[in-house]
Protein backbone atom coordinates (compact mmCIF):
# COMPACT_ATOMS: atom_id res chain seq x y z
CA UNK A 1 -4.12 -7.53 -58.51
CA UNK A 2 -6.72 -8.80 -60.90
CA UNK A 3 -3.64 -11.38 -62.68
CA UNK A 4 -3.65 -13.22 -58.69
CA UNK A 5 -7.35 -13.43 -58.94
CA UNK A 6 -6.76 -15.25 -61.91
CA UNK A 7 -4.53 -17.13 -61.02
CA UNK A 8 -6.32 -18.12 -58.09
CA UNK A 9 -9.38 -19.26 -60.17
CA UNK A 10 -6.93 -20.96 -61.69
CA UNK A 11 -5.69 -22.66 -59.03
CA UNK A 12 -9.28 -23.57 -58.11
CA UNK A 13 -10.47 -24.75 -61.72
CA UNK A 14 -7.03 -27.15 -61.47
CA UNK A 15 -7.71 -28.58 -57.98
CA UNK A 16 -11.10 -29.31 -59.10
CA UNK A 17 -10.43 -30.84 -62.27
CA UNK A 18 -7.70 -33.16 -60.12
CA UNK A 19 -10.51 -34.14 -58.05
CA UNK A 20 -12.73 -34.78 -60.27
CA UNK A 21 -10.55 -37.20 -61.87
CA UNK A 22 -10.39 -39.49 -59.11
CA UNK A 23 -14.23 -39.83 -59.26
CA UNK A 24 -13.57 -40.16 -63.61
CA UNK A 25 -12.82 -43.93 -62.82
CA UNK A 26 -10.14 -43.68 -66.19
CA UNK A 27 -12.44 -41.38 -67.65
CA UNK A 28 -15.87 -44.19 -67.72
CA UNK A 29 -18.13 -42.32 -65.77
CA UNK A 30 -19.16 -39.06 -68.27
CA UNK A 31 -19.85 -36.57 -65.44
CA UNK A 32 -16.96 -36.41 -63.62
CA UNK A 33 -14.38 -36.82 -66.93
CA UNK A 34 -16.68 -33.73 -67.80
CA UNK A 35 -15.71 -31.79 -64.90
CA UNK A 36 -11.73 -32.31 -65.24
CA UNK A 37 -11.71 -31.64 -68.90
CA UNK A 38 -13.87 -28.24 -67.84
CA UNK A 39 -11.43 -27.82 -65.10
CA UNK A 40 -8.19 -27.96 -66.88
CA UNK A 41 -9.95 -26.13 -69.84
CA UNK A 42 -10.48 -23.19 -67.38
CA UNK A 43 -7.40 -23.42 -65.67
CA UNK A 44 -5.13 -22.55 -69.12
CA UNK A 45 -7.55 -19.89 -69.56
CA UNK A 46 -6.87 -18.29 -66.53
CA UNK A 47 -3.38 -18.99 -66.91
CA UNK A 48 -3.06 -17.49 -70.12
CA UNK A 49 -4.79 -14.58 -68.48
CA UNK A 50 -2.17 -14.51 -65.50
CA UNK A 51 0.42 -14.72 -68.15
CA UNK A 52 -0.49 -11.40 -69.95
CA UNK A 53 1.28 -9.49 -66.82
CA UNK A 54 2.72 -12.35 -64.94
CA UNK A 55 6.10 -13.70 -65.83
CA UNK A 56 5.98 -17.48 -66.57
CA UNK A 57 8.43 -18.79 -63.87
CA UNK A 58 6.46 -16.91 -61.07
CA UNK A 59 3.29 -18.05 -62.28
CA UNK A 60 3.96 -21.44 -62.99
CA UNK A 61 5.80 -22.32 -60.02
CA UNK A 62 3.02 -20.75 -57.77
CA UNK A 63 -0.05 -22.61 -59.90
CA UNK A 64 1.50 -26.12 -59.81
CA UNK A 65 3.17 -25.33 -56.02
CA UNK A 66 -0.05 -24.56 -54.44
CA UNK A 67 -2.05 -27.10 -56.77
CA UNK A 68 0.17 -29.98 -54.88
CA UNK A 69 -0.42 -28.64 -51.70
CA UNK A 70 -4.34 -28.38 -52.22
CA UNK A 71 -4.21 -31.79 -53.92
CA UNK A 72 -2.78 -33.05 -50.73
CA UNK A 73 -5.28 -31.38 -48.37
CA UNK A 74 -8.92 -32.89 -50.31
CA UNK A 75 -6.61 -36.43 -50.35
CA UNK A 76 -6.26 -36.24 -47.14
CA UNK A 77 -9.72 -34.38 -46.12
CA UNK A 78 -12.04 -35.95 -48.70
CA UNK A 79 -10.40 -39.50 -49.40
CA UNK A 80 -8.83 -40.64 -46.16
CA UNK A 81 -5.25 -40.42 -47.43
CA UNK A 82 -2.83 -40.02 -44.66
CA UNK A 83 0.74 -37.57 -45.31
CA UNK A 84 3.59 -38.92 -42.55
CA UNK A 85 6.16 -36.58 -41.38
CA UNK A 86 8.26 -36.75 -44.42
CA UNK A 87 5.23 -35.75 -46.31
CA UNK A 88 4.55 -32.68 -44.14
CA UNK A 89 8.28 -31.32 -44.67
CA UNK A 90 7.77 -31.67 -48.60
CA UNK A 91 4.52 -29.48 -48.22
CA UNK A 92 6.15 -27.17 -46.21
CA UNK A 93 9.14 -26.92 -48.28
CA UNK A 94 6.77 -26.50 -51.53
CA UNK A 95 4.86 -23.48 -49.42
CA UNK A 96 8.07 -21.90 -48.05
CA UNK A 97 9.47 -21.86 -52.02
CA UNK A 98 5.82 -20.52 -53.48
CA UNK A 99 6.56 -17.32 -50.43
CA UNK A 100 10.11 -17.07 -50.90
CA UNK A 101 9.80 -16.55 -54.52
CA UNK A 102 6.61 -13.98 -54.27
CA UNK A 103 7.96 -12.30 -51.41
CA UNK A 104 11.11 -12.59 -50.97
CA UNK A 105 12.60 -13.16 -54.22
CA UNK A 106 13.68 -9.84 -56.64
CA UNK A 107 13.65 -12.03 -59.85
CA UNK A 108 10.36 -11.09 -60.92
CA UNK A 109 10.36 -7.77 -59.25
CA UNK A 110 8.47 -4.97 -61.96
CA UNK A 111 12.19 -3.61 -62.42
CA UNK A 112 13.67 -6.61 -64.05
């Protein structure tokens, strides 16, 4: 279980770096550039971490899946960007594909 707490952290470090980049204003203002240059730093650690008993596909899928979805949410929580309906069934699409392919899916089962 520790490889999804990494990739959670992961997850987090990406998000934030995203963030921070909207505040980097093309990366002119030093502290926030600093802060997405930590962030994606951290986040291929963690990957790389993930990856040591993760397979690839499964991680990748689920770090840049729920990285869009999160992106969307502080857009729409933090900068008073709006998502219309069509919007909503791409997230939802992008979640249901993240839990089919954790739960569901046999591809990266432990016996293949």
């Amino acid at each position: 279980m520790r490889e999804y707490a990494y990739l959670a952290a992961a997850i987090a470090a990406e998000v934030g770096g995203t963030t921070a980049l909207k505040f980097s204003d093309g990366f002119t203002n030093a502290v926030p550039s600093a802060i997405v240059v930590v962030g994606y730093l951290g986040s291929f650690y963690l990957l790389s971490l993930t990856l040591q008993e993760l397979p690839i596909g499964l991680v990748y899928a689920t770090w840049s899946a729920v990285g869009i979805v999160a992106a969307a949410l502080v857009g729409v929580l933090f900068f008073d960007e709006t998502v219309d309906l069509a919007g909503l069934v791409g997230i939802a699409l992008v979640i249901g594909g993240v839990v089919v392919l954790n739960v569901l899916s046999e591809t990266y089962s432990p016996a293949h």
